[in-house]
Protein backbone atom coordinates (compact mmCIF):
# COMPACT_ATOMS: atom_id res chain seq x y z
CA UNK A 1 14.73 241.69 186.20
CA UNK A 2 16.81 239.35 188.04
CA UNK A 3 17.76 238.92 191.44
CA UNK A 4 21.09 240.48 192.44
CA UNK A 5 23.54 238.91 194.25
CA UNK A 6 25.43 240.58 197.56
CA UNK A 7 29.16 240.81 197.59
CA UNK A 8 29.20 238.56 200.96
CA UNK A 9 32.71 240.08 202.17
CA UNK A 10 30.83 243.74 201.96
CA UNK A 11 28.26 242.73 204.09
CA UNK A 12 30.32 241.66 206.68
CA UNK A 13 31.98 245.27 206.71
CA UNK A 14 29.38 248.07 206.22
CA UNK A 15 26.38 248.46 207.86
CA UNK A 16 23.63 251.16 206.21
CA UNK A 17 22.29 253.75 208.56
CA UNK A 18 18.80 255.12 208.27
CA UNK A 19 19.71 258.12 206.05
CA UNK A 20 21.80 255.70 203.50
CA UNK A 21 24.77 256.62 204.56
CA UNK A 22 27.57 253.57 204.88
CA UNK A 23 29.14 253.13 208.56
CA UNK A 24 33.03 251.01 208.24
CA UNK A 25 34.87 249.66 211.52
CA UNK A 26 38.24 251.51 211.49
CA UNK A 27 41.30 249.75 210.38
CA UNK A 28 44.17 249.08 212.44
CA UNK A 29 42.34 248.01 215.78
CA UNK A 30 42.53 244.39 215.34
CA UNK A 31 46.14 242.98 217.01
CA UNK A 32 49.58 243.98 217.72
CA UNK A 33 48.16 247.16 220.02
CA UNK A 34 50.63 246.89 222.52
CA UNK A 35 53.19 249.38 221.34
CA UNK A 36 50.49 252.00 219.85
CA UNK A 37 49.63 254.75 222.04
CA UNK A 38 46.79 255.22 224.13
CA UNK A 39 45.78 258.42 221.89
CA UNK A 40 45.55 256.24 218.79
CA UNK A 41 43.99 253.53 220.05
CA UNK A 42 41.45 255.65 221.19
CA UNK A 43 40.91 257.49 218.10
CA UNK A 44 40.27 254.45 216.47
CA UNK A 45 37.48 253.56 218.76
CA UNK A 46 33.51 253.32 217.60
CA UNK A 47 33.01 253.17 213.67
CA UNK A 48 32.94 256.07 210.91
CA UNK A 49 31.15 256.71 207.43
CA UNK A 50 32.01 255.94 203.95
CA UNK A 51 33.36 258.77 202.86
CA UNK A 52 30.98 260.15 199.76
CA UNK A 53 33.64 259.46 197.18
CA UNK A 54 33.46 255.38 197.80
CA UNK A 55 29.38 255.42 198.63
CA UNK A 56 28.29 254.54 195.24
CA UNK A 57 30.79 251.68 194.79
CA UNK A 58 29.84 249.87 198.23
CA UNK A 59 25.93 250.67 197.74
CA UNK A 60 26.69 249.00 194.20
CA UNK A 61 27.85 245.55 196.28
CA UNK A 62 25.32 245.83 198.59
CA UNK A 63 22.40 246.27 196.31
CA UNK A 64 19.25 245.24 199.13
CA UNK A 65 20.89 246.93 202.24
C-alpha cells in the first residue's frame, strides 16, 4: 500500500495526545482583543479537544500522527 500524504494545514492545527484524542487552539484569540472582555479572553486561554463528532475526519488528514 502506498504512502499517504498529510493534509499540511491540519498539522499545523491539531496536535494528538497520548490517548488519540485531537487537542485544537481556540478560535478567536488571535487580534482585535482590545474591546473583548477580560472573562472571554480568558476562557479562551490553553487549548481544547476535538469534539468526538469531527475526530474521525481530522484523524483521516492526519493519517501518521
Amino acid at each position: 500500500m502506498p504512502k499517504l500524504k498529510t493534509h499540511s494545514a491540519s498539522k499545523k492545527r491539531f496536535k494528538v495526545t497520548a490517548t488519540g484524542r485531537i487537542k485544537h487552539k481556540r478560535a478567536h484569540k488571535s487580534h482585535l482583543l482590545t474591546h473583548e472582555s477580560s472573562k472571554r479572553k480568558r476562557k479562551l486561554r490553553g487549548t481544547k479537544l476535538v469534539h468526538p463528532s469531527n475526530e474521525k475526519q481530522i484523524k483521516r488528514l492526519l493519517p501518521y500522527a
